[in-house]
N, C-alpha and C. Protein backbone atom coordinates (compact mmCIF):
# COMPACT_ATOMS: atom_id res chain seq x y z
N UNK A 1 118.02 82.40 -75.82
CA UNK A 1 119.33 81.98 -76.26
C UNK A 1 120.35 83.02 -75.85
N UNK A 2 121.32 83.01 -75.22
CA UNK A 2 122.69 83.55 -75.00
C UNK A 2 122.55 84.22 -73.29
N UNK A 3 121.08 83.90 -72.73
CA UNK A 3 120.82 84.42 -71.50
C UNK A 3 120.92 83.06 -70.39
N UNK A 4 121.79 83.80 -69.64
CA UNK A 4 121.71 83.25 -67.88
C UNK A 4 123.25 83.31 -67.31
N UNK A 5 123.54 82.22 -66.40
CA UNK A 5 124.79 82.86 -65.69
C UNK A 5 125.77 82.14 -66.93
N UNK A 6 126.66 83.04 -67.01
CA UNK A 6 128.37 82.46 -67.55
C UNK A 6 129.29 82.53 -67.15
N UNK A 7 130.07 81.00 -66.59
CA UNK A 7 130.59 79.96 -65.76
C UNK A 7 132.33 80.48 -67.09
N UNK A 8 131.78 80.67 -68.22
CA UNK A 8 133.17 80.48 -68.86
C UNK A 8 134.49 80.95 -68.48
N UNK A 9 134.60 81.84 -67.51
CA UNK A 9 135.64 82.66 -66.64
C UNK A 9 136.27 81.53 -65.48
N UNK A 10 135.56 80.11 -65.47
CA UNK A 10 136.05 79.72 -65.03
C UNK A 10 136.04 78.08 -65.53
N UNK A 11 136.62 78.15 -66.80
CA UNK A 11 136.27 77.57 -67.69
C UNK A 11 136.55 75.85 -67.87
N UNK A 12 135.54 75.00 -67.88
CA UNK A 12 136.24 73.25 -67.30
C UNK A 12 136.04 73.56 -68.77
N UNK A 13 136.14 71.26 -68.90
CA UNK A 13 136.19 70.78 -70.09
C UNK A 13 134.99 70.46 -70.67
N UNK A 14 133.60 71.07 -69.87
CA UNK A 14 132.53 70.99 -70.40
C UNK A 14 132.01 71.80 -71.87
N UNK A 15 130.86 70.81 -72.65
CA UNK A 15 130.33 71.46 -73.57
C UNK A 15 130.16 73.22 -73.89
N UNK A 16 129.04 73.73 -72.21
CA UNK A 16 129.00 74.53 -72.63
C UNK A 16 129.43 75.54 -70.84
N UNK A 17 129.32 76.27 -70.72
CA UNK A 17 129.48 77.45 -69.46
C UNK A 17 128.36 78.23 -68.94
N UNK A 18 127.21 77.65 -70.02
CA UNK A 18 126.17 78.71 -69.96
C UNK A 18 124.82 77.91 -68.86
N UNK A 19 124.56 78.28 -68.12
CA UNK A 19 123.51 78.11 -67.15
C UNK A 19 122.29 78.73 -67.32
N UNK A 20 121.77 78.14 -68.20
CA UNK A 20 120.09 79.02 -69.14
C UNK A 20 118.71 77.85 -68.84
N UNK A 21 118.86 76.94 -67.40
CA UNK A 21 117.52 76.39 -67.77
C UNK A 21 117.21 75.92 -66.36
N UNK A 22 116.51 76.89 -65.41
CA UNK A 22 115.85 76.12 -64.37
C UNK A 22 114.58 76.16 -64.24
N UNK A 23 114.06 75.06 -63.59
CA UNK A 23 112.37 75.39 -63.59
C UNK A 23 112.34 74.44 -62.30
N UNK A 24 111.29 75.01 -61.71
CA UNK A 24 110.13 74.31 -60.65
C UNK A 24 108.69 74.03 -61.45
N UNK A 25 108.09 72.91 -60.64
CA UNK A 25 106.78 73.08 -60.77
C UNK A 25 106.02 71.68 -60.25
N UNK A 26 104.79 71.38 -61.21
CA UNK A 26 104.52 70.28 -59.92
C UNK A 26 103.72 68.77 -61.05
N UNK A 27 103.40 67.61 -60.56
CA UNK A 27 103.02 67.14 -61.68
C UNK A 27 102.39 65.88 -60.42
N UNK A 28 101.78 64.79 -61.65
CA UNK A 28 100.58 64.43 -60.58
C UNK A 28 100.67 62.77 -60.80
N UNK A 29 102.03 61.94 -60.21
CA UNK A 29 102.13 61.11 -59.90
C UNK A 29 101.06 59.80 -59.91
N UNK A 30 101.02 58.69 -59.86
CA UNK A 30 100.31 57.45 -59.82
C UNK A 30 100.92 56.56 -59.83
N UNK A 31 100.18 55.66 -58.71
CA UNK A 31 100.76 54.37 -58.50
C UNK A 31 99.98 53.49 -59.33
N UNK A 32 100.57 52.34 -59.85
CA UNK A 32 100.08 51.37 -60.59
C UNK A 32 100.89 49.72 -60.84
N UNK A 33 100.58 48.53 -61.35
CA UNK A 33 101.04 48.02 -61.45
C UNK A 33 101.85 47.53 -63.07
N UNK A 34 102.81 46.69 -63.20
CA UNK A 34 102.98 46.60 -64.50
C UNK A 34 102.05 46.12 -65.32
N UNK A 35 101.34 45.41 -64.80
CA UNK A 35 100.79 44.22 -65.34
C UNK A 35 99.04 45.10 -65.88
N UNK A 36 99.13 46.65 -65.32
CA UNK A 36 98.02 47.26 -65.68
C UNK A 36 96.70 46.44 -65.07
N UNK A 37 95.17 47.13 -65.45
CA UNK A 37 94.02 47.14 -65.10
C UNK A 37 93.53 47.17 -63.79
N UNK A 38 94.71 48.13 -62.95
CA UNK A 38 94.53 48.32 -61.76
C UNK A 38 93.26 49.04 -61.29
N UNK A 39 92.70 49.69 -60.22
CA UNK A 39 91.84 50.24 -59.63
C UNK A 39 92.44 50.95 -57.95
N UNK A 40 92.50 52.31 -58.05
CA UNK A 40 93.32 52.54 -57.09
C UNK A 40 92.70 54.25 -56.64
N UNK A 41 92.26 54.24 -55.52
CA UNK A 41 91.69 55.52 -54.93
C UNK A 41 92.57 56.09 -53.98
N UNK A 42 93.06 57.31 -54.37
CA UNK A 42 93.58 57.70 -53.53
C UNK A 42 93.14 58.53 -52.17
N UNK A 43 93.80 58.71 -50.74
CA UNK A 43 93.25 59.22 -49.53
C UNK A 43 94.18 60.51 -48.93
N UNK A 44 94.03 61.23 -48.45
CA UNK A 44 94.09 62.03 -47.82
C UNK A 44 94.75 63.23 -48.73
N UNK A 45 94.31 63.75 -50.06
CA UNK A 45 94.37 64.22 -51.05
C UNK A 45 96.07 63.82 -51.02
N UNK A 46 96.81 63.49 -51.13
CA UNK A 46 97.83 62.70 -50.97
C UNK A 46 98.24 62.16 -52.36
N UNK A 47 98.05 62.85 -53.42
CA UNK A 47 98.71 62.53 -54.60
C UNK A 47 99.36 63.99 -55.33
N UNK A 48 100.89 63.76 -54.89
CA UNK A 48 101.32 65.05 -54.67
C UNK A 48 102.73 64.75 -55.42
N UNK A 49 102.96 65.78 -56.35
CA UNK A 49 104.62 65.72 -56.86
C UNK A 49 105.03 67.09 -57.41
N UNK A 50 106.53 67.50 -57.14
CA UNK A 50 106.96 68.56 -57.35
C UNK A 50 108.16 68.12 -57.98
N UNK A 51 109.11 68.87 -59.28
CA UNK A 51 110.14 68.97 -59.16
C UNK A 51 110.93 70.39 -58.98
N UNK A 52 112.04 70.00 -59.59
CA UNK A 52 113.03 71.11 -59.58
C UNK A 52 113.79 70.28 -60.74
N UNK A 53 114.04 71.59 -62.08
CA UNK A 53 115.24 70.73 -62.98
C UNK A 53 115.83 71.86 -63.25
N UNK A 54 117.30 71.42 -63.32
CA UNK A 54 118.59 72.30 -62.97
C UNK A 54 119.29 71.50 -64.14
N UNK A 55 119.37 72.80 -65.73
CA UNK A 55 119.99 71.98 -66.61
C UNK A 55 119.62 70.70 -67.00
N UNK A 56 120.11 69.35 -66.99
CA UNK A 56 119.40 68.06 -67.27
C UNK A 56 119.39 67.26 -66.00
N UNK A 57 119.30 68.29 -64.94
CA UNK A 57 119.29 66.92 -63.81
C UNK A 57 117.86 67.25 -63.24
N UNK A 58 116.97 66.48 -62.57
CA UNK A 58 115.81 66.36 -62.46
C UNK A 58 115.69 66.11 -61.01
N UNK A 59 115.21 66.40 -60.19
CA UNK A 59 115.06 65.95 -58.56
C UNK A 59 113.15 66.24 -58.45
N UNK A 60 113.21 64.96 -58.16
CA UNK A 60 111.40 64.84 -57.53
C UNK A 60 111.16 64.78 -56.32
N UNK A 61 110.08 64.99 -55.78
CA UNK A 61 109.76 64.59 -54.64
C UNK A 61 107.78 64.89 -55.03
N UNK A 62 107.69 63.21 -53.99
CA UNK A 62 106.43 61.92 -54.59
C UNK A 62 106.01 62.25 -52.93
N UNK A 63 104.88 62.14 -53.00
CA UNK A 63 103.89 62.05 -51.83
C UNK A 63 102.31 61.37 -52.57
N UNK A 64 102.41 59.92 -52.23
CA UNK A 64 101.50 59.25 -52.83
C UNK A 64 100.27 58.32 -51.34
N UNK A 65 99.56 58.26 -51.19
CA UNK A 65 98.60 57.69 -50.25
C UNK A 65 97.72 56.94 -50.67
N UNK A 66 97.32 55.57 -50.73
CA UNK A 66 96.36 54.82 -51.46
C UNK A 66 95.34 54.67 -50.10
N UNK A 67 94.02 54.82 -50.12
CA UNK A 67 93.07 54.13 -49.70
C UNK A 67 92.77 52.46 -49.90
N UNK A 68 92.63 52.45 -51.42
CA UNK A 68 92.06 50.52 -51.77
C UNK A 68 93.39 50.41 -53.15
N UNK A 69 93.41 49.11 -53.70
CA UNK A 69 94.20 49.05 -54.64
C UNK A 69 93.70 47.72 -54.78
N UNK A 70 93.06 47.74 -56.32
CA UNK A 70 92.91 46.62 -56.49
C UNK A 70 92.90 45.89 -58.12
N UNK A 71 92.84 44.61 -58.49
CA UNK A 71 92.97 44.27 -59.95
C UNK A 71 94.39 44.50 -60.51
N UNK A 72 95.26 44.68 -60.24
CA UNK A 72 97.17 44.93 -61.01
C UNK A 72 97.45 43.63 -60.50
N UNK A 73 98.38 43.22 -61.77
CA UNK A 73 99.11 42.22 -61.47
C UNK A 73 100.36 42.59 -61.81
N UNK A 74 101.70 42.12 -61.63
CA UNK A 74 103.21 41.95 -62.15
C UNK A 74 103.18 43.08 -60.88
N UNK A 75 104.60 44.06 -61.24
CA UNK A 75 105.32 45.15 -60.06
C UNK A 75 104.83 45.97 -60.13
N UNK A 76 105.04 46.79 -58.86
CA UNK A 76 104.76 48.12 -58.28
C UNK A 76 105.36 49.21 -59.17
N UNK A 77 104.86 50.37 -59.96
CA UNK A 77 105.43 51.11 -60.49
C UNK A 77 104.63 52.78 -60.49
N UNK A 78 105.56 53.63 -60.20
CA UNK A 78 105.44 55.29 -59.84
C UNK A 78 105.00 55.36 -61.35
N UNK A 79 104.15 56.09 -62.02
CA UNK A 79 104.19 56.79 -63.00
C UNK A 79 104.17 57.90 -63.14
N UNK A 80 104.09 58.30 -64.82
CA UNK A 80 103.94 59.61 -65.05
C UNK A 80 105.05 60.81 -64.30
N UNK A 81 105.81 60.79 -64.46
CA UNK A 81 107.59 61.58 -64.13
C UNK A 81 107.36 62.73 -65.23
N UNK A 82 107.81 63.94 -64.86
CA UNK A 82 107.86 64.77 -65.54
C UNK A 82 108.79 64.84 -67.03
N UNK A 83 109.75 64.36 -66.58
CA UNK A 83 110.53 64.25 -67.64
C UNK A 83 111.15 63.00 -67.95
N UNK A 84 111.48 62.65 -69.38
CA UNK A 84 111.88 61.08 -69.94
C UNK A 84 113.43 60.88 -69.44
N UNK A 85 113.51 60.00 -68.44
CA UNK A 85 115.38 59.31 -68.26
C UNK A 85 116.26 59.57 -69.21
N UNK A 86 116.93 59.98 -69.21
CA UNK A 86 117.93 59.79 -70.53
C UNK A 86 119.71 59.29 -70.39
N UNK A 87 120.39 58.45 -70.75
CA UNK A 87 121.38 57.77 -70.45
C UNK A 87 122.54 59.19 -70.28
N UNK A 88 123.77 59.26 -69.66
CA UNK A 88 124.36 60.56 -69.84
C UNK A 88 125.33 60.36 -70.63
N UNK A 89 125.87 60.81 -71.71
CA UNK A 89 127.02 60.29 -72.39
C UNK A 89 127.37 59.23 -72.95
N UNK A 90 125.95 58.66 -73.22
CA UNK A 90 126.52 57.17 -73.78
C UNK A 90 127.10 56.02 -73.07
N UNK A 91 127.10 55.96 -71.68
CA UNK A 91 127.61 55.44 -70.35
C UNK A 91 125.82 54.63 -70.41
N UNK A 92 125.84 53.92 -70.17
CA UNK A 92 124.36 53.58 -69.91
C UNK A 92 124.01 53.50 -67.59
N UNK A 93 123.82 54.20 -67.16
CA UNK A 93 123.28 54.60 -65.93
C UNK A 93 122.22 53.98 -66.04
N UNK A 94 121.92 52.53 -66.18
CA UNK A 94 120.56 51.98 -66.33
C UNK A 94 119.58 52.37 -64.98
N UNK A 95 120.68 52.01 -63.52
CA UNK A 95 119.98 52.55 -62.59
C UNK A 95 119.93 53.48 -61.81
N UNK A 96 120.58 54.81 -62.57
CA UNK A 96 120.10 55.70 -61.93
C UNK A 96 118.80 56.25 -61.49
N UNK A 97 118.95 57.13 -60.44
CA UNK A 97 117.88 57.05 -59.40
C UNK A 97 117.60 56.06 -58.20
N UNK A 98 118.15 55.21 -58.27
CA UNK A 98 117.91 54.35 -57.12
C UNK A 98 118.30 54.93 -55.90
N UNK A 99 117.22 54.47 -55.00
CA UNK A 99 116.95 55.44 -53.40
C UNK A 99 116.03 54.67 -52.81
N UNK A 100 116.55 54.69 -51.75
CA UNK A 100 115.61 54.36 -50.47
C UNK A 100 114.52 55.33 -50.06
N UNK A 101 113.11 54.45 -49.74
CA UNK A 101 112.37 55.54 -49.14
C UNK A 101 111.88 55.34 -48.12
N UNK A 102 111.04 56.25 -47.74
CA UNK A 102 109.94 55.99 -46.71
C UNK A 102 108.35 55.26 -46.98
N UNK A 103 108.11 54.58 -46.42
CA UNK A 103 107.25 53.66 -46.96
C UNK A 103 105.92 53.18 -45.76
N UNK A 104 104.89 53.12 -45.57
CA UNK A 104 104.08 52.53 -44.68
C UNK A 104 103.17 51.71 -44.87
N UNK A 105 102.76 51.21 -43.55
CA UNK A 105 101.71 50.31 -44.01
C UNK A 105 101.94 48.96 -45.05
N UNK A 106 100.46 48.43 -45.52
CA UNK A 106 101.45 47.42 -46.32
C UNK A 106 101.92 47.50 -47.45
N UNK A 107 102.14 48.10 -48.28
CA UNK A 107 103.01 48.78 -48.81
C UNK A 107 104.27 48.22 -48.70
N UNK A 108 104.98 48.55 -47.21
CA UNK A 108 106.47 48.20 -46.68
C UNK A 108 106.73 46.69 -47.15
N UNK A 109 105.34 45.80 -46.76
CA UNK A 109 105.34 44.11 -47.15
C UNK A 109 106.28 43.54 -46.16
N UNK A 110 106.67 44.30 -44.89
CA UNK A 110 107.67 43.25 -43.82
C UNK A 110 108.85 43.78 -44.37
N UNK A 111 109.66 44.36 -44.97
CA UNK A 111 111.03 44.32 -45.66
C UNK A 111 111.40 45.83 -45.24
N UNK A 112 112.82 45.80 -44.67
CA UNK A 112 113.37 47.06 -44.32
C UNK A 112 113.78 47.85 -45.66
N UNK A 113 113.94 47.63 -46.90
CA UNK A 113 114.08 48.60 -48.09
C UNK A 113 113.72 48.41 -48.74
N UNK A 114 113.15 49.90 -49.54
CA UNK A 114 112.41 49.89 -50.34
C UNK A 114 113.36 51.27 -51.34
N UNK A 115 112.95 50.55 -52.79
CA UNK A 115 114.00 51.46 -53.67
C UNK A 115 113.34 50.80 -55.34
N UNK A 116 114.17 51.64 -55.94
CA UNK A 116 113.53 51.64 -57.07
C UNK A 116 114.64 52.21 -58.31
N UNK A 117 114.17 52.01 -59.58
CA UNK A 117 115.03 52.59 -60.74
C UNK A 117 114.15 52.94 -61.69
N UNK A 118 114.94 54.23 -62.88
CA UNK A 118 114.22 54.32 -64.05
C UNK A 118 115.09 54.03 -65.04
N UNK A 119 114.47 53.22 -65.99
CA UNK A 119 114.97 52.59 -67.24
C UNK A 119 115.31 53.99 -68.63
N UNK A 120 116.41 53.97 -68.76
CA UNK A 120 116.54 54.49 -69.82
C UNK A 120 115.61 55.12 -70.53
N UNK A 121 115.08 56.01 -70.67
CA UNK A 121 113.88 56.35 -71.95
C UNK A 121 112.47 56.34 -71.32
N UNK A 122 112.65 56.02 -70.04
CA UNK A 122 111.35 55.84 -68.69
C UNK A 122 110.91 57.01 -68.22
N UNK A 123 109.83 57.08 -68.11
CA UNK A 123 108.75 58.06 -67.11
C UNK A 123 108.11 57.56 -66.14
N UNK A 124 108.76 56.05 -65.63
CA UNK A 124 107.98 55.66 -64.32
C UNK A 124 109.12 54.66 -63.85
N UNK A 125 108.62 54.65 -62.14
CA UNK A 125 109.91 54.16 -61.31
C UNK A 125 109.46 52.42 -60.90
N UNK A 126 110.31 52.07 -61.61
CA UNK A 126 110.00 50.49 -61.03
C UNK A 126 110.60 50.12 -59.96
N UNK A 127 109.50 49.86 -58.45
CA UNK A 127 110.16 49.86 -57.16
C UNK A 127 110.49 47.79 -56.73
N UNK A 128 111.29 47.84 -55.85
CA UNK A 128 111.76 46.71 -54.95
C UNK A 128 111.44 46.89 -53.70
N UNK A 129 111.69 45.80 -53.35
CA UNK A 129 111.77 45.67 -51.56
C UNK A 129 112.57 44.70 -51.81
N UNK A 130 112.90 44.35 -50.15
CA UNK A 130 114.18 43.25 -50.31
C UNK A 130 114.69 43.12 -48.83
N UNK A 131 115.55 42.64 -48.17
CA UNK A 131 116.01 42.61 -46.64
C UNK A 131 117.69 43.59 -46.90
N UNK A 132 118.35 43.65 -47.91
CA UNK A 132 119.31 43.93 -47.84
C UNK A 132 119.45 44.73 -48.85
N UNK A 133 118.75 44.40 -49.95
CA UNK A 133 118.82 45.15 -51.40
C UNK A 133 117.95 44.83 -51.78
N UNK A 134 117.30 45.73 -52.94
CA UNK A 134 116.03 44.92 -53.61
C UNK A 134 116.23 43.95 -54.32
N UNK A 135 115.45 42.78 -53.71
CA UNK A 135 115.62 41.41 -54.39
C UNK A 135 114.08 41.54 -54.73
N UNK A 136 113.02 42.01 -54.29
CA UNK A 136 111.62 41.27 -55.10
C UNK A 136 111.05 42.73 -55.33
N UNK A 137 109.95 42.15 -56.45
CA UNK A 137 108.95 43.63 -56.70
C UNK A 137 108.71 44.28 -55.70
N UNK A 138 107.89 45.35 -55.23
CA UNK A 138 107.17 45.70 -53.90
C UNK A 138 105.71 45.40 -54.19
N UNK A 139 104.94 44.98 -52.86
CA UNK A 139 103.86 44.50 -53.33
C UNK A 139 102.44 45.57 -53.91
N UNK A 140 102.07 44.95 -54.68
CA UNK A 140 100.32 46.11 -55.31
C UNK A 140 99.26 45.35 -54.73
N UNK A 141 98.39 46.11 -55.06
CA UNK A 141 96.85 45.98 -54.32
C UNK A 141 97.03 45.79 -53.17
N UNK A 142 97.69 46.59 -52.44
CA UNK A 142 97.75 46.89 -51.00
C UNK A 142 97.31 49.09 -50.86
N UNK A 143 96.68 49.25 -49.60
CA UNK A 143 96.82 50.56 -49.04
C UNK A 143 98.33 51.07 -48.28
N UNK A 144 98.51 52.11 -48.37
CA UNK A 144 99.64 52.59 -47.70
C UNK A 144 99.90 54.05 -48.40
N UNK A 145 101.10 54.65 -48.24
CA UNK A 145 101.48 55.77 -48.40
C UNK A 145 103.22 55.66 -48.50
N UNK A 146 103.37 56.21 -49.47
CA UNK A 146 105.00 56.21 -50.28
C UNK A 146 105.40 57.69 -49.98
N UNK A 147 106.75 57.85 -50.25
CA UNK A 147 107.30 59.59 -50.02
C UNK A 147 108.53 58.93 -50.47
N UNK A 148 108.61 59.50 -51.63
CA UNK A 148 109.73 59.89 -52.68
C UNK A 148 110.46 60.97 -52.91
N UNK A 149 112.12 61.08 -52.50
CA UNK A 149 113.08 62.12 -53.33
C UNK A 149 114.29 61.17 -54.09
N UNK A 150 113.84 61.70 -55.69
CA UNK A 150 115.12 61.35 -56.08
C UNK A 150 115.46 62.14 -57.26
N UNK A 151 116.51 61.93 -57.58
CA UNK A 151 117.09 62.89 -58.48
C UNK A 151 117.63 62.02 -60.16
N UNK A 152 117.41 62.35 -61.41
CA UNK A 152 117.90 61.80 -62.54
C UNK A 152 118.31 62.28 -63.45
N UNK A 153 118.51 62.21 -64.68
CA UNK A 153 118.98 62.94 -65.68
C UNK A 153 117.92 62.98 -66.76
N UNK A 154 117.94 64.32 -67.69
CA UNK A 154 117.25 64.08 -68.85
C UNK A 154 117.45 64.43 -70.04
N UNK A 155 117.21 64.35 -71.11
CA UNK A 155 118.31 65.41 -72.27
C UNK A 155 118.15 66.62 -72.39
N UNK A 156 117.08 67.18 -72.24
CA UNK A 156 117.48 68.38 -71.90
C UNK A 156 117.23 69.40 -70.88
């Protein structure tokens, strides 16, 4: 408490001036479907996640590789996020985080974008595909390999 940089010398209309909370580190991602009772092996040790949180903003980066995927039904969804979404100010940012990624194999499903959001109070990214925007789930029980950066908010 009362340690890190102080911003107050140059003082906005924010809460506070005080810069007391960064961390790195790493956490261990999974793909799954909504609909659960999936079965999913991953390949080329390829289940990989790091962040960085700066104050309440959160930036990931996902390196996921499936070998088989099988048994999920409903959408494609990232789990397990280091930290819980949290709305900023009472503004509801339902979709923040949304980003385009890199995507292969079938996985992609034919569709040039692929993107995704986290729900309010969420620890996992519910992805789309789509030709222009995401209009449909992205497909499960497929092999491929995902690579994720995105950035969100959290309370603290």
């Amino acid at each position: 408490s009362g340690k890190g940089i102080d911003f107050s010398a140059t003082s906005g209309t924010g809460t506070s001036e005080l810069f007391d909370d960064y961390e790195y580190g790493s956490f261990t991602p999974s793909i799954a479907s909504s609909g659960g009772s999936d079965t999913v092996a991953y390949s080329n040790n390829a289940r990989n996640g790091f962040y960085i949180k700066q104050g309440r903003l959160v930036t990931i980066f996902i390196d996921l590789s499936t070998s088989s995927w099988s048994g999920g039904s409903g959408g494609q969804i990232i789990q397990n996020l280091p930290f819980t979404k949290n709305e900023l100010s009472g503004v509801n940012y339902y979709y923040e985080g949304v980003a385009e990624w890199n995507v292969t194999n079938n996985m992609r499903n034919s569709k040039p974008t692929y993107a995704g959001y986290i729900s309010n109070g969420g620890t996992q990214i519910n992805m789309y595909v789509g030709d222009a925007e995401a209009t449909s789930t992205a497909p499960i029980n497929v092999a491929g390999r995902v690579a994720i950066t995105l950035s969100y908010t959290t309370s603290s």
